[in-house]
N, C-alpha and C. Protein backbone atom coordinates (compact mmCIF):
# COMPACT_ATOMS: atom_id res chain seq x y z
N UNK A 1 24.02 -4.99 16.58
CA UNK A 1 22.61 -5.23 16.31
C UNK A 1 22.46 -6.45 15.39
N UNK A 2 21.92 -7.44 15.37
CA UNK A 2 21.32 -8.50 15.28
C UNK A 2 20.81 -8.05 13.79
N UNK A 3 20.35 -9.44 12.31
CA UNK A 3 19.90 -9.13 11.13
C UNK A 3 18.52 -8.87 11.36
N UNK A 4 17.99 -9.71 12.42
CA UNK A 4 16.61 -9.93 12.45
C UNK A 4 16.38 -8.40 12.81
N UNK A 5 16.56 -7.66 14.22
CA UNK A 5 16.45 -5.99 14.13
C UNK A 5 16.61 -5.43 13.40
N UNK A 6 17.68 -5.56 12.42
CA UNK A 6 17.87 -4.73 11.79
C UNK A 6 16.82 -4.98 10.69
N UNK A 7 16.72 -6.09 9.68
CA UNK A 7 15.61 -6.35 9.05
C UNK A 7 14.01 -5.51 9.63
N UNK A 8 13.74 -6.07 10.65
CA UNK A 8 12.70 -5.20 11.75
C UNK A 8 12.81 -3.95 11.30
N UNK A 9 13.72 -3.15 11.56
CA UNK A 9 13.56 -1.63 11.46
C UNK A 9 13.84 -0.63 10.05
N UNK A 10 14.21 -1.85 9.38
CA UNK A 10 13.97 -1.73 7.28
C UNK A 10 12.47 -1.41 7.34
N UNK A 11 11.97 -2.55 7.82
CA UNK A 11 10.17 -2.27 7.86
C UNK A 11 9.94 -1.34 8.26
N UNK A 12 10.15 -1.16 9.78
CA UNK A 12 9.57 0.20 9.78
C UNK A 12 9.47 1.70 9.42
N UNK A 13 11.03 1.35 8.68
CA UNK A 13 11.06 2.83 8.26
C UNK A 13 10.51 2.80 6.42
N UNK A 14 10.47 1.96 6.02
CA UNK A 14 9.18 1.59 4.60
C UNK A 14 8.09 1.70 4.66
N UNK A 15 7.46 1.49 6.24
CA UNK A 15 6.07 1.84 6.61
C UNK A 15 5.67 2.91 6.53
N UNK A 16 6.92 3.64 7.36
CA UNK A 16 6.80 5.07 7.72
C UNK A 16 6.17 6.29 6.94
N UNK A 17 7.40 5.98 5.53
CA UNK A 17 7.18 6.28 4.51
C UNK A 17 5.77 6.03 3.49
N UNK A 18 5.17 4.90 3.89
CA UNK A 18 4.00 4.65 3.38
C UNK A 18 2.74 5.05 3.95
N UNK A 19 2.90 5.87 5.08
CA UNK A 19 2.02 6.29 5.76
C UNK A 19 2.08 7.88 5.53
N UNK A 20 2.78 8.54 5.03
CA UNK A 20 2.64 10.16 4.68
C UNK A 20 2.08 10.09 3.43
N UNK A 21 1.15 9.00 2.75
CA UNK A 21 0.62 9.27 1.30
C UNK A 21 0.97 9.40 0.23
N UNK A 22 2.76 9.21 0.73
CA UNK A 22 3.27 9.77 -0.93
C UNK A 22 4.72 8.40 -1.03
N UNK A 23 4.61 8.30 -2.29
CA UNK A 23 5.33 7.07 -2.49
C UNK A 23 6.82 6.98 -2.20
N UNK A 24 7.61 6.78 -1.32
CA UNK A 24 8.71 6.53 -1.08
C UNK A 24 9.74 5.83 -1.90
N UNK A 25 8.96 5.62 -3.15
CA UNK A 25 10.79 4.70 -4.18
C UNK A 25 10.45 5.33 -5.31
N UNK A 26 11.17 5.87 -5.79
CA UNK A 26 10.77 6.44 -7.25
C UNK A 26 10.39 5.27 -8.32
N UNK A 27 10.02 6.12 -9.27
CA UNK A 27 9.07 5.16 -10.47
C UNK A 27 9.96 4.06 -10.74
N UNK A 28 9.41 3.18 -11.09
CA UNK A 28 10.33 2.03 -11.35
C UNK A 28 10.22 1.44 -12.57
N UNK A 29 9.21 1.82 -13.76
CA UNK A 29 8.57 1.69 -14.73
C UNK A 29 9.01 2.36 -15.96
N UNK A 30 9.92 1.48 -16.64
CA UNK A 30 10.06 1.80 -18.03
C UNK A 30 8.65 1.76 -19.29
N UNK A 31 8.63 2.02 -19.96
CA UNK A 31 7.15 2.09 -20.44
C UNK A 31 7.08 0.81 -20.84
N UNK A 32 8.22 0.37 -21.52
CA UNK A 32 7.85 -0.95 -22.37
C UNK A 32 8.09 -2.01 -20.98
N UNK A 33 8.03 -1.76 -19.94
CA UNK A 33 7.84 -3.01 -18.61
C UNK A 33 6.32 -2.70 -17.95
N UNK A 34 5.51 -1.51 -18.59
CA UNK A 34 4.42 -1.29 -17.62
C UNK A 34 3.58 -1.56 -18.43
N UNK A 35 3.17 -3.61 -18.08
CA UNK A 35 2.81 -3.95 -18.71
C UNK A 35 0.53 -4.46 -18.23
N UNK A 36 0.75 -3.78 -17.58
CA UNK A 36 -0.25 -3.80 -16.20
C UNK A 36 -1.64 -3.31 -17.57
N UNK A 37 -1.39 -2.21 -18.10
CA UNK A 37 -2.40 -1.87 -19.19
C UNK A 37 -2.84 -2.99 -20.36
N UNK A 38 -1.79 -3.64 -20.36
CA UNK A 38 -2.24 -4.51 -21.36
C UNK A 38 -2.08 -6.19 -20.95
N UNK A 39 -2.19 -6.30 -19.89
CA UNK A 39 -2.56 -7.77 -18.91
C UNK A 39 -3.47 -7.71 -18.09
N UNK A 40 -4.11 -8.43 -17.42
CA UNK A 40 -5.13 -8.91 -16.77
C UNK A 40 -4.56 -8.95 -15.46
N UNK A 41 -3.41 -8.78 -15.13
CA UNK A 41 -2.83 -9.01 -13.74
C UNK A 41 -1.46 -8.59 -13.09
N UNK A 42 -0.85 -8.47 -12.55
CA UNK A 42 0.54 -8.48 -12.25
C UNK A 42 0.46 -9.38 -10.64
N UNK A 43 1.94 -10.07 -10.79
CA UNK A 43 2.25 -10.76 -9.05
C UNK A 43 3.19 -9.91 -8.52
N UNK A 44 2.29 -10.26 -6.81
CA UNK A 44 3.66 -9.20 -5.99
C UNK A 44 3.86 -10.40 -5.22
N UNK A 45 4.97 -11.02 -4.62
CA UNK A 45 5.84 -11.68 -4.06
C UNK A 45 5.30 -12.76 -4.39
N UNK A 46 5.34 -13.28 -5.82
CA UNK A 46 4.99 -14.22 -5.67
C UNK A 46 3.56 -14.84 -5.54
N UNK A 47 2.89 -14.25 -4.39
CA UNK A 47 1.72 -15.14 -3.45
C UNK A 47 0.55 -14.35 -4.21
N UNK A 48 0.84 -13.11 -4.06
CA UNK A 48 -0.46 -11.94 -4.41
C UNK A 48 -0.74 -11.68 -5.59
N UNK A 49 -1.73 -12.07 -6.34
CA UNK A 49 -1.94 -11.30 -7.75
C UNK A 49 -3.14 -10.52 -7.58
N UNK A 50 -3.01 -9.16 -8.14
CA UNK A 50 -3.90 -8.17 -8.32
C UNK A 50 -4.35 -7.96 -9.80
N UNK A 51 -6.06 -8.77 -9.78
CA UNK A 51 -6.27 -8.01 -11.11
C UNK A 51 -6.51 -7.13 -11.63
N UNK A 52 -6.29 -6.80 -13.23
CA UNK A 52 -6.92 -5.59 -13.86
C UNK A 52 -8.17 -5.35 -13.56
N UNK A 53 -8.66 -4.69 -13.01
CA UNK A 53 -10.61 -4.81 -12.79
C UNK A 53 -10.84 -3.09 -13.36
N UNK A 54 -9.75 -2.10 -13.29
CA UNK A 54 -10.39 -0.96 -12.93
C UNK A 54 -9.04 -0.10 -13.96
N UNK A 55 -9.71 0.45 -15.46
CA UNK A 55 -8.82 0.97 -16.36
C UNK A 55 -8.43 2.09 -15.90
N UNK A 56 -8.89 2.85 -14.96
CA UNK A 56 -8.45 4.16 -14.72
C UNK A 56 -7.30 4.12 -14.12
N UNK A 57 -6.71 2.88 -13.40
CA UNK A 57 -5.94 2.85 -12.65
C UNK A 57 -4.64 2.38 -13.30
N UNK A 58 -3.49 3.38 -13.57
CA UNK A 58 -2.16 2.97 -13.79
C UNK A 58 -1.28 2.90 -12.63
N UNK A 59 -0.61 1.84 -13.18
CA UNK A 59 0.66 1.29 -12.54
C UNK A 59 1.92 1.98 -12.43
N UNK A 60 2.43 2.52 -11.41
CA UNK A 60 3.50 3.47 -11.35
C UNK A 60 4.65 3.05 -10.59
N UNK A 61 4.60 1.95 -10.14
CA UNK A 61 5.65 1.27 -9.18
C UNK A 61 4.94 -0.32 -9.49
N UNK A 62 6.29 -1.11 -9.14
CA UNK A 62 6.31 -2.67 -9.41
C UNK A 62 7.80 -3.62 -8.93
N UNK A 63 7.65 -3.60 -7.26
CA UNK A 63 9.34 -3.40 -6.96
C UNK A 63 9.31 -5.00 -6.79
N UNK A 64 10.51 -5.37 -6.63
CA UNK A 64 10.86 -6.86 -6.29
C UNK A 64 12.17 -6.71 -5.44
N UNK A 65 12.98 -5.98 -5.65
CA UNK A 65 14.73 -5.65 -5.88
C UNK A 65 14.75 -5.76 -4.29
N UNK A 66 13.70 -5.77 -3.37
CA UNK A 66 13.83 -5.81 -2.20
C UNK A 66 13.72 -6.80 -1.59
N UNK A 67 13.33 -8.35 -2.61
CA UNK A 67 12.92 -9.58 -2.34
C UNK A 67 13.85 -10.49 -1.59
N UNK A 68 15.08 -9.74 -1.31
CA UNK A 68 16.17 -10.64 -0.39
C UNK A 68 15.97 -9.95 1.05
N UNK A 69 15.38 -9.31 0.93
CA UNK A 69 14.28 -8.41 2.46
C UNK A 69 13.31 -8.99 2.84
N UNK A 70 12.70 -9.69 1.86
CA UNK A 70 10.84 -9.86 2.37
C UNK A 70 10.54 -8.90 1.83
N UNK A 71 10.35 -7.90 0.99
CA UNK A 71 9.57 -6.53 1.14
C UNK A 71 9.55 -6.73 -0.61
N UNK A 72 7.99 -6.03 -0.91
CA UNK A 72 7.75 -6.06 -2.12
C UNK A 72 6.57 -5.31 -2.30
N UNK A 73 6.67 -4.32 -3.33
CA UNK A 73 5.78 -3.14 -3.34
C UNK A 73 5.55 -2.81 -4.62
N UNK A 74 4.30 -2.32 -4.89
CA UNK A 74 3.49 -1.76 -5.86
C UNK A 74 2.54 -0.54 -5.54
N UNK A 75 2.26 0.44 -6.76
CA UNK A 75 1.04 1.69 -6.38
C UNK A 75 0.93 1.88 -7.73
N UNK A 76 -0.42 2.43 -7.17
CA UNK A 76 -1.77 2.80 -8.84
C UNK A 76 -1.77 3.88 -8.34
N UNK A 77 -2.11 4.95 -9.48
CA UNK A 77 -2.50 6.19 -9.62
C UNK A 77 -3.79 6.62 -10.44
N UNK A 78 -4.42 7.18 -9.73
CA UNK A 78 -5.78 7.78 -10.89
C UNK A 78 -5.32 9.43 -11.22
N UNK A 79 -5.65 10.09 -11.91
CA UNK A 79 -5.71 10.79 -12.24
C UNK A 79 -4.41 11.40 -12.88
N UNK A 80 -4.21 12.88 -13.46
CA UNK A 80 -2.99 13.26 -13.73
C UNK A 80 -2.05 13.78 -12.78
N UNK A 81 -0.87 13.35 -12.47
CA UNK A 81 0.38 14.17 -11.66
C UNK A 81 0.37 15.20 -11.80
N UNK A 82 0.51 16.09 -10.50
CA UNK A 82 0.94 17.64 -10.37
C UNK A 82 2.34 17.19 -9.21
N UNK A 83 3.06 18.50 -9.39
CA UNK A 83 4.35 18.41 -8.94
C UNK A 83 3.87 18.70 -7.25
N UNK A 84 4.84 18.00 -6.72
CA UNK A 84 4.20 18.77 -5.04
C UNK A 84 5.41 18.76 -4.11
N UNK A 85 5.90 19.50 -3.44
CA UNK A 85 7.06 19.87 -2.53
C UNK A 85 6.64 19.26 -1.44
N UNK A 86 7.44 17.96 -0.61
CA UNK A 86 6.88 17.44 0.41
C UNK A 86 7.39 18.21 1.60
N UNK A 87 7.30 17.88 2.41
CA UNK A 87 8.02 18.29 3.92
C UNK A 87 9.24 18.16 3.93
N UNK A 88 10.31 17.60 2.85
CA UNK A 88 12.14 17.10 3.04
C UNK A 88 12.26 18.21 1.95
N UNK A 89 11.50 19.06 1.22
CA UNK A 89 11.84 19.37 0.27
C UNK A 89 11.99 18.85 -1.09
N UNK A 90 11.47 17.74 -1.04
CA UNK A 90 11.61 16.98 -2.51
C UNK A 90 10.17 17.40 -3.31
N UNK A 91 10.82 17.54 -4.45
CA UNK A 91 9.08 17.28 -5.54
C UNK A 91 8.79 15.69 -5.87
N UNK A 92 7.52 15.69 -5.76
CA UNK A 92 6.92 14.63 -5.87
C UNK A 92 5.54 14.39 -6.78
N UNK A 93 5.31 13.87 -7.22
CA UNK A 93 4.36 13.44 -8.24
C UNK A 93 2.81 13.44 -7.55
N UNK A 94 1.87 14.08 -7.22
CA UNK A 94 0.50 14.25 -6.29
C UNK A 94 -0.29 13.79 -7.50
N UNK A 95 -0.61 12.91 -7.05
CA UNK A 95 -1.85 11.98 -8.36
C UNK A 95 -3.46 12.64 -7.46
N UNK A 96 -4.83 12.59 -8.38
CA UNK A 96 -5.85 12.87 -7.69
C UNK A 96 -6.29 11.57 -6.65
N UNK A 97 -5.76 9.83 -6.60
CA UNK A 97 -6.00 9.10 -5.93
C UNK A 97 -4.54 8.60 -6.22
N UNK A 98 -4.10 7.58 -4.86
CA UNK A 98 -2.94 6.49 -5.02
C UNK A 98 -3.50 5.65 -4.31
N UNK A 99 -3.39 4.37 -5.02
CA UNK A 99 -2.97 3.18 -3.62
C UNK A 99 -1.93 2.57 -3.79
N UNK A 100 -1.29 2.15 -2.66
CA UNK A 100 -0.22 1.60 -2.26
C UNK A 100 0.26 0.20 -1.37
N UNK A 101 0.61 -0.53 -2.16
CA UNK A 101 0.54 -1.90 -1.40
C UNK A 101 1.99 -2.35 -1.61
N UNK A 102 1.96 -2.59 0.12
CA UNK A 102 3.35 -3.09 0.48
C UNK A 102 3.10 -4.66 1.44
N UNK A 103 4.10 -5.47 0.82
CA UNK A 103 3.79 -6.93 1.45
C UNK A 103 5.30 -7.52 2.08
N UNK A 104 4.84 -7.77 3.03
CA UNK A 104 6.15 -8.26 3.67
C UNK A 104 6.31 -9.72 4.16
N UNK A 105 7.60 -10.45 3.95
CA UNK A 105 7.58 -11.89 4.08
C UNK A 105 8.28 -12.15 5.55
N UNK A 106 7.56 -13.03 6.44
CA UNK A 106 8.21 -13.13 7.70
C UNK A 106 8.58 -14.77 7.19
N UNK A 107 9.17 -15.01 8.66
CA UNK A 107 9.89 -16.30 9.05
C UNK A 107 8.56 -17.04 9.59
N UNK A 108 7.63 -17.12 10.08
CA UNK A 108 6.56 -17.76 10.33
C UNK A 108 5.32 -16.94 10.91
N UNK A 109 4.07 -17.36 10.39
CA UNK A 109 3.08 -16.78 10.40
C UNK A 109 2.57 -16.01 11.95
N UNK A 110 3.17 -16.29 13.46
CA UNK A 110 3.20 -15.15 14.62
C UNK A 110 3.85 -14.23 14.28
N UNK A 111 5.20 -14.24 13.42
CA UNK A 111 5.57 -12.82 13.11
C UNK A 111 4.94 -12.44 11.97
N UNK A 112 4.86 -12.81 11.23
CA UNK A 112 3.66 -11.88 9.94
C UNK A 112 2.54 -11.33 10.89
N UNK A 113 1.89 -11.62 11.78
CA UNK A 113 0.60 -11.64 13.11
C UNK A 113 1.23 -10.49 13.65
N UNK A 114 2.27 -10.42 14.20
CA UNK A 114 2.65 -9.66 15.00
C UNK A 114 3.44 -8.03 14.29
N UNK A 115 4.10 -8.55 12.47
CA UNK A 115 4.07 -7.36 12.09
C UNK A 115 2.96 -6.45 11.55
N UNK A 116 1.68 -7.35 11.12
CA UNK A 116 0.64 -6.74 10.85
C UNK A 116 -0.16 -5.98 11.99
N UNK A 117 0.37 -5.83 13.49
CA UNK A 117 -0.25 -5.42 14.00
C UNK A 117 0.00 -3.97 14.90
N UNK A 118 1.56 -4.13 14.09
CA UNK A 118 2.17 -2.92 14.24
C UNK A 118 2.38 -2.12 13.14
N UNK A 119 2.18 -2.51 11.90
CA UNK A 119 1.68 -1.76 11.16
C UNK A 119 0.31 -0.84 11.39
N UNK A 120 -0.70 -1.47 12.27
CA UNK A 120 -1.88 -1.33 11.88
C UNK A 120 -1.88 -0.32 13.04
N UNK A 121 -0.71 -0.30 13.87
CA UNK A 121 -0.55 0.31 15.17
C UNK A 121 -0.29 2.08 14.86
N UNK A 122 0.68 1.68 13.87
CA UNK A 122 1.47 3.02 13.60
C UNK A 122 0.66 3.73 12.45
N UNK A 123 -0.65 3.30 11.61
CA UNK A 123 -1.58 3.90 11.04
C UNK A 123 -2.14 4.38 12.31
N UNK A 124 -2.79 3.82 13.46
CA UNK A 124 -3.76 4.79 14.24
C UNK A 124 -2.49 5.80 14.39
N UNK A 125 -1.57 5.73 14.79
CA UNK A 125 -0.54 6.62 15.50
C UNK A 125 -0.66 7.94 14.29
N UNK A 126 -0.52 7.67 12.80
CA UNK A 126 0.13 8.76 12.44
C UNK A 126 -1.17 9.47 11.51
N UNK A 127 -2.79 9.17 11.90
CA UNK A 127 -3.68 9.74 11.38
C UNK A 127 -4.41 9.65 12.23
N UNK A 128 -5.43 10.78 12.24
CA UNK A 128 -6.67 11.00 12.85
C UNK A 128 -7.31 9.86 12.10
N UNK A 129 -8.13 8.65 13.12
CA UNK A 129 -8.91 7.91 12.62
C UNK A 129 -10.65 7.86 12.71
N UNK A 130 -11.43 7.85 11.83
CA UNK A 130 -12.93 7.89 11.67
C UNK A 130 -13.20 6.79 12.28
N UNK A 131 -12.99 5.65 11.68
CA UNK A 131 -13.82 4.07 11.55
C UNK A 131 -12.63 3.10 11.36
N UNK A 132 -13.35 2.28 12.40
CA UNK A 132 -12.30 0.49 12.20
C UNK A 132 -13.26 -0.58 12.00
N UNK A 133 -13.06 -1.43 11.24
CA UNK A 133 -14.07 -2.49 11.02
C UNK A 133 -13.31 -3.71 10.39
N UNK A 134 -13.79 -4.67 10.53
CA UNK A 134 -13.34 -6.67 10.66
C UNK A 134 -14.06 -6.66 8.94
N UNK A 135 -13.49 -6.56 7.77
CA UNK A 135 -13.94 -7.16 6.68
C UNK A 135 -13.19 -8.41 5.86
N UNK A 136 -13.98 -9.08 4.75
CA UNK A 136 -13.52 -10.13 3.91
C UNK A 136 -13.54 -9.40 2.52
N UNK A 137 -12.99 -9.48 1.83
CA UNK A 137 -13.07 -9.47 0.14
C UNK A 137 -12.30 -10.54 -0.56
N UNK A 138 -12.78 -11.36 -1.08
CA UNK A 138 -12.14 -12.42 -1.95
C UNK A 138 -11.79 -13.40 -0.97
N UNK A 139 -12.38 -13.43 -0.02
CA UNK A 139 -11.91 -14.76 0.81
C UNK A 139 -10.82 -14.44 2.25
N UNK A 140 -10.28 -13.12 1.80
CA UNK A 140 -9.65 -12.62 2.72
C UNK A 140 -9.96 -11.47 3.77
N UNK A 141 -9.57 -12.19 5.12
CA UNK A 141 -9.74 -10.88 6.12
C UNK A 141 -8.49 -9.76 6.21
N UNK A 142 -9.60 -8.59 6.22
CA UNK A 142 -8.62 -7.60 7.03
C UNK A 142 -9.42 -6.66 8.14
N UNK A 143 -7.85 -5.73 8.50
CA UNK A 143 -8.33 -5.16 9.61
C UNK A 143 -8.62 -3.53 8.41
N UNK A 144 -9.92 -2.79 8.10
CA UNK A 144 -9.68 -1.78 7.30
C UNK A 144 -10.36 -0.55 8.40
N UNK A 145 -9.71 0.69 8.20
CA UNK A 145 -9.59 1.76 8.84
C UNK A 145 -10.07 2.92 8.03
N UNK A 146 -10.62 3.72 7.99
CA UNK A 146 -10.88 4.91 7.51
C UNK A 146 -10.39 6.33 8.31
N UNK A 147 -9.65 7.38 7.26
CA UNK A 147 -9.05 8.38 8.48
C UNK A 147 -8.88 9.43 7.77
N UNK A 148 -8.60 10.59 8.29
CA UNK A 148 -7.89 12.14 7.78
C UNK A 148 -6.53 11.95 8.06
N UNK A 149 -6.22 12.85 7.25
CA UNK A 149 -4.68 13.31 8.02
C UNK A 149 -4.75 14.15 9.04
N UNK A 150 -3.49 13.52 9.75
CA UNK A 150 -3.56 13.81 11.28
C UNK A 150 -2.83 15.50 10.98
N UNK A 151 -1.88 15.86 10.05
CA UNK A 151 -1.36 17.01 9.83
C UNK A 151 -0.66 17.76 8.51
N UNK A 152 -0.53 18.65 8.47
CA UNK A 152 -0.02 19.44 6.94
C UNK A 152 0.60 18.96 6.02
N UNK A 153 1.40 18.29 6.51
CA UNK A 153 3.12 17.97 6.18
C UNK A 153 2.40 16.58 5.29
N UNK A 154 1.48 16.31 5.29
CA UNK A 154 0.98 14.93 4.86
C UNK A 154 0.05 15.11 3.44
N UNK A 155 0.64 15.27 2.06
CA UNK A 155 0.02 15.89 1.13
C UNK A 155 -1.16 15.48 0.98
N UNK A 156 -1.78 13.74 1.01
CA UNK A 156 -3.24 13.82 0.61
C UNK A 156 -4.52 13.84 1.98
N UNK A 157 -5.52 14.36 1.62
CA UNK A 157 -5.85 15.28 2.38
C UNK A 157 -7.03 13.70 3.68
N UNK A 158 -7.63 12.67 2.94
CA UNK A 158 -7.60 11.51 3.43
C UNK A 158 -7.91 10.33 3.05
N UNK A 159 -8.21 9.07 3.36
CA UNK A 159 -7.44 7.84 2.94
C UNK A 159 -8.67 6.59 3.72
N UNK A 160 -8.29 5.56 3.29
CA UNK A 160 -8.63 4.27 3.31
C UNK A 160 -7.24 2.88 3.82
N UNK A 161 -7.57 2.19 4.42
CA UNK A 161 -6.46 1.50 5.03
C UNK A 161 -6.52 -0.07 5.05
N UNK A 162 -6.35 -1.25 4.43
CA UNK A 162 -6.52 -2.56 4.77
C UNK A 162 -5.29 -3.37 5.49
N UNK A 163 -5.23 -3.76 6.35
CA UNK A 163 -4.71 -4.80 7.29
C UNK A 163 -4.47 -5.97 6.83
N UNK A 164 -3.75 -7.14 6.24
CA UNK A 164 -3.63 -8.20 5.98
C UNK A 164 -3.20 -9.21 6.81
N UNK A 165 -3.06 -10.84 6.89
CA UNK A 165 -2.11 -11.67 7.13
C UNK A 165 -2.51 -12.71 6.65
N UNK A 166 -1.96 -13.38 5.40
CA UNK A 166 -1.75 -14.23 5.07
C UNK A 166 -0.38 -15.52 4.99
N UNK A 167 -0.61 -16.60 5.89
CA UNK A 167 0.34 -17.37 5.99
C UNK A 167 1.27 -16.65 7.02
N UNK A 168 2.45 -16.64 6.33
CA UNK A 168 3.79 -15.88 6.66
C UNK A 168 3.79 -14.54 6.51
N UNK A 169 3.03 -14.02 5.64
CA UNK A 169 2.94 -12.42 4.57
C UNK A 169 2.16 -12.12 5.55
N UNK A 170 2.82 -10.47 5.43
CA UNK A 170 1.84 -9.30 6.03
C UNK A 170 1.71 -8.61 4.60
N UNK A 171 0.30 -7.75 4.82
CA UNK A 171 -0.18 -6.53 3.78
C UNK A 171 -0.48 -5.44 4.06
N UNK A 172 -0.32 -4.51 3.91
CA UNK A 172 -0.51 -3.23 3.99
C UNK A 172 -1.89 -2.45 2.86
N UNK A 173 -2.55 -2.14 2.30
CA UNK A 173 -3.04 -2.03 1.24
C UNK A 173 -4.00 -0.19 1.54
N UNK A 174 -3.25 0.77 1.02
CA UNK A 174 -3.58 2.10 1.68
C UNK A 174 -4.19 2.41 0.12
N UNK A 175 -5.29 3.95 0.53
CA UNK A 175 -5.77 4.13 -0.99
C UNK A 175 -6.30 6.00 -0.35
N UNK A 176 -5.12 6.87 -0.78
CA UNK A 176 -5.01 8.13 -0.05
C UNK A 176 -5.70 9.26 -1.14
N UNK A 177 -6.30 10.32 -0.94
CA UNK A 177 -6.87 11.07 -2.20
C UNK A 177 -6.40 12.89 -1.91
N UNK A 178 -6.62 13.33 -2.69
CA UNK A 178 -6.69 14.59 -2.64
C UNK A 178 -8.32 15.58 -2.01
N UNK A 179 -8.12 16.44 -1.56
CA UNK A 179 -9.41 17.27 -1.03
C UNK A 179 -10.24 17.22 -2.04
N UNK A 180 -10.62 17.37 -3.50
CA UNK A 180 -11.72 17.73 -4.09
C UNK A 180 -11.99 16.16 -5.04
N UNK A 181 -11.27 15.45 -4.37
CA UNK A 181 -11.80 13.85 -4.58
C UNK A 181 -13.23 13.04 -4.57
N UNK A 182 -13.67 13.18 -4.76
CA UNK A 182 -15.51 12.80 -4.84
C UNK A 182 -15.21 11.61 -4.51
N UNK A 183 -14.96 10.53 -5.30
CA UNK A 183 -15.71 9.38 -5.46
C UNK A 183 -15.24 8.72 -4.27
N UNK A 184 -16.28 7.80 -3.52
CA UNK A 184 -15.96 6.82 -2.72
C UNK A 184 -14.76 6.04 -2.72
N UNK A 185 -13.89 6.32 -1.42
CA UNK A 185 -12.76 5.58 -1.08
C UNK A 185 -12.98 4.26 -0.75
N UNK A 186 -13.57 4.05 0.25
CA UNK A 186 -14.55 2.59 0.51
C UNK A 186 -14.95 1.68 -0.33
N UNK A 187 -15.35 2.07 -1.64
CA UNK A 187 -16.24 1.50 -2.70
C UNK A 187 -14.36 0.98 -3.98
N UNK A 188 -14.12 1.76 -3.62
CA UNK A 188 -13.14 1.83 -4.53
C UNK A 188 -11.73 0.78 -3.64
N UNK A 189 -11.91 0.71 -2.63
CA UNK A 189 -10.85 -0.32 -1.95
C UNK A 189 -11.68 -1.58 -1.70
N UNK A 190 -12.66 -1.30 -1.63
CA UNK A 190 -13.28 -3.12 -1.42
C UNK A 190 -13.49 -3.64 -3.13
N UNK A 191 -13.51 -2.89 -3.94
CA UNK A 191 -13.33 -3.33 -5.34
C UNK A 191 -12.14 -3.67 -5.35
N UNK A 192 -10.81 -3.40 -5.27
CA UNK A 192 -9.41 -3.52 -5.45
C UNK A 192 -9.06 -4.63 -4.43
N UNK A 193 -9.37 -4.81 -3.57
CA UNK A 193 -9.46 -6.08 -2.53
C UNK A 193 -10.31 -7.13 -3.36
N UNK A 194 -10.96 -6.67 -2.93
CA UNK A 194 -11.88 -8.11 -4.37
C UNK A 194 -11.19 -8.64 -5.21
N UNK A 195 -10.33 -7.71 -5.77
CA UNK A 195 -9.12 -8.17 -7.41
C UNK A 195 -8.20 -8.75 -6.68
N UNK A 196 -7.71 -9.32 -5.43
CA UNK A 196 -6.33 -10.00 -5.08
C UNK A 196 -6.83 -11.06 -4.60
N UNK A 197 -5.86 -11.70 -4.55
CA UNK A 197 -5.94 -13.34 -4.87
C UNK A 197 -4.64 -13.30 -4.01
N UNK A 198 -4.28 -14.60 -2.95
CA UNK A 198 -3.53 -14.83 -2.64
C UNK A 198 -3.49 -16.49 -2.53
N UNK A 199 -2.11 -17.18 -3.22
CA UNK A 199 -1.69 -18.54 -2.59
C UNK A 199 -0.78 -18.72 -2.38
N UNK A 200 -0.67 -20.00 -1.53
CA UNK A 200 0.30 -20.21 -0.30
C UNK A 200 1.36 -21.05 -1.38
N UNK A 201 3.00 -20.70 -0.88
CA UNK A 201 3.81 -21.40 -2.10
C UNK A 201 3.86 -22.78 -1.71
């Protein structure tokens, strides 16, 4: 098998994982590196900076270590952790909201095109979907989705979805909640879209 497949199917199984709602790399955050509370911003590969806009939201992941991949990931948490037994049997950390943003670096901008669209493929695939719609925030388009979970095994109960492609980079940008979650998912991802900024190196 070839690097490029194999690279290929790194992604997909990081996707995979990013599509059951619950964070696939453990914390990566020493306290004195989670520095997100007391800055205005953090960069993910480089291209993407996400600002502070919204205090409720801590920083619980901040990966790079995957940057000889293309692959580079971050997630916010609102509320307090409860322990939660997934479907493999692992405990896992169930926040009352997460979002999760994963960005991936291709070799030229048809494959960033073409992985963003299998990303966006394997969200309809692995949730019952409400709504699809063509939006901008900050200058940028995506493809954003609204959905339930398609089944049990999938701890938060449903979610919000943005589509990216910038340049070479694909984005992923998911924002999943628990059942007695009130506040607007919608309102709360086009605010967090608003806070990213992307430039070309």
């Amino acid at each position: 098998m070839t690097y490029k497949k194999l690279k290929y199917l790194f992604y997909i199984f990081c996707f995979s994982f990013l599509l059951t709602g619950c964070s696939f790399f453990p914390s990566t955050l020493e306290k004195n590196e989670n520095t997100w509370a007391d800055s205005d911003s953090i960069t993910v590969g480089n291209i993407l900076t996400v600002q502070n806009t919204d205090d409720r939201l801590a920083l619980i992941n901040h990966m790079d270590t995957l940057s000889a991949d293309g692959l580079y990931y971050a997630s916010w948490a609102m509320g307090s952790p409860e322990p939660f037994q997934n479907s493999a049997g692992d405990m896992i950390d169930l926040y009352d909201a997460q979002f999760y943003l994963l960005l991936g670096e291709f070799p030229d901008d048809e494959s960033a095109k073409g992985a963003m669209g299998k990303w966006l493929a394997a969200g309809k695939a692995n949730y019952d979907i409400l709504s699809e719609e063509e939006i901008i925030c900050n200058g940028q388009p995506y493809t954003f989705i609204t959905y339930q979970r398609a089944h049990d095994d999938i701890p938060y109960h449903r979610g919000v979805s943005a589509f990216g492609q910038f340049h070479n980079y694909a984005v992923c940008i998911e924002l999943t909640c628990k059942e007695d979650f009130e506040e607007d998912l919608t309102a709360l991802m086009n605010d967090f879209l608003n806070a990213c900024s992307y430039k070309k190196q």
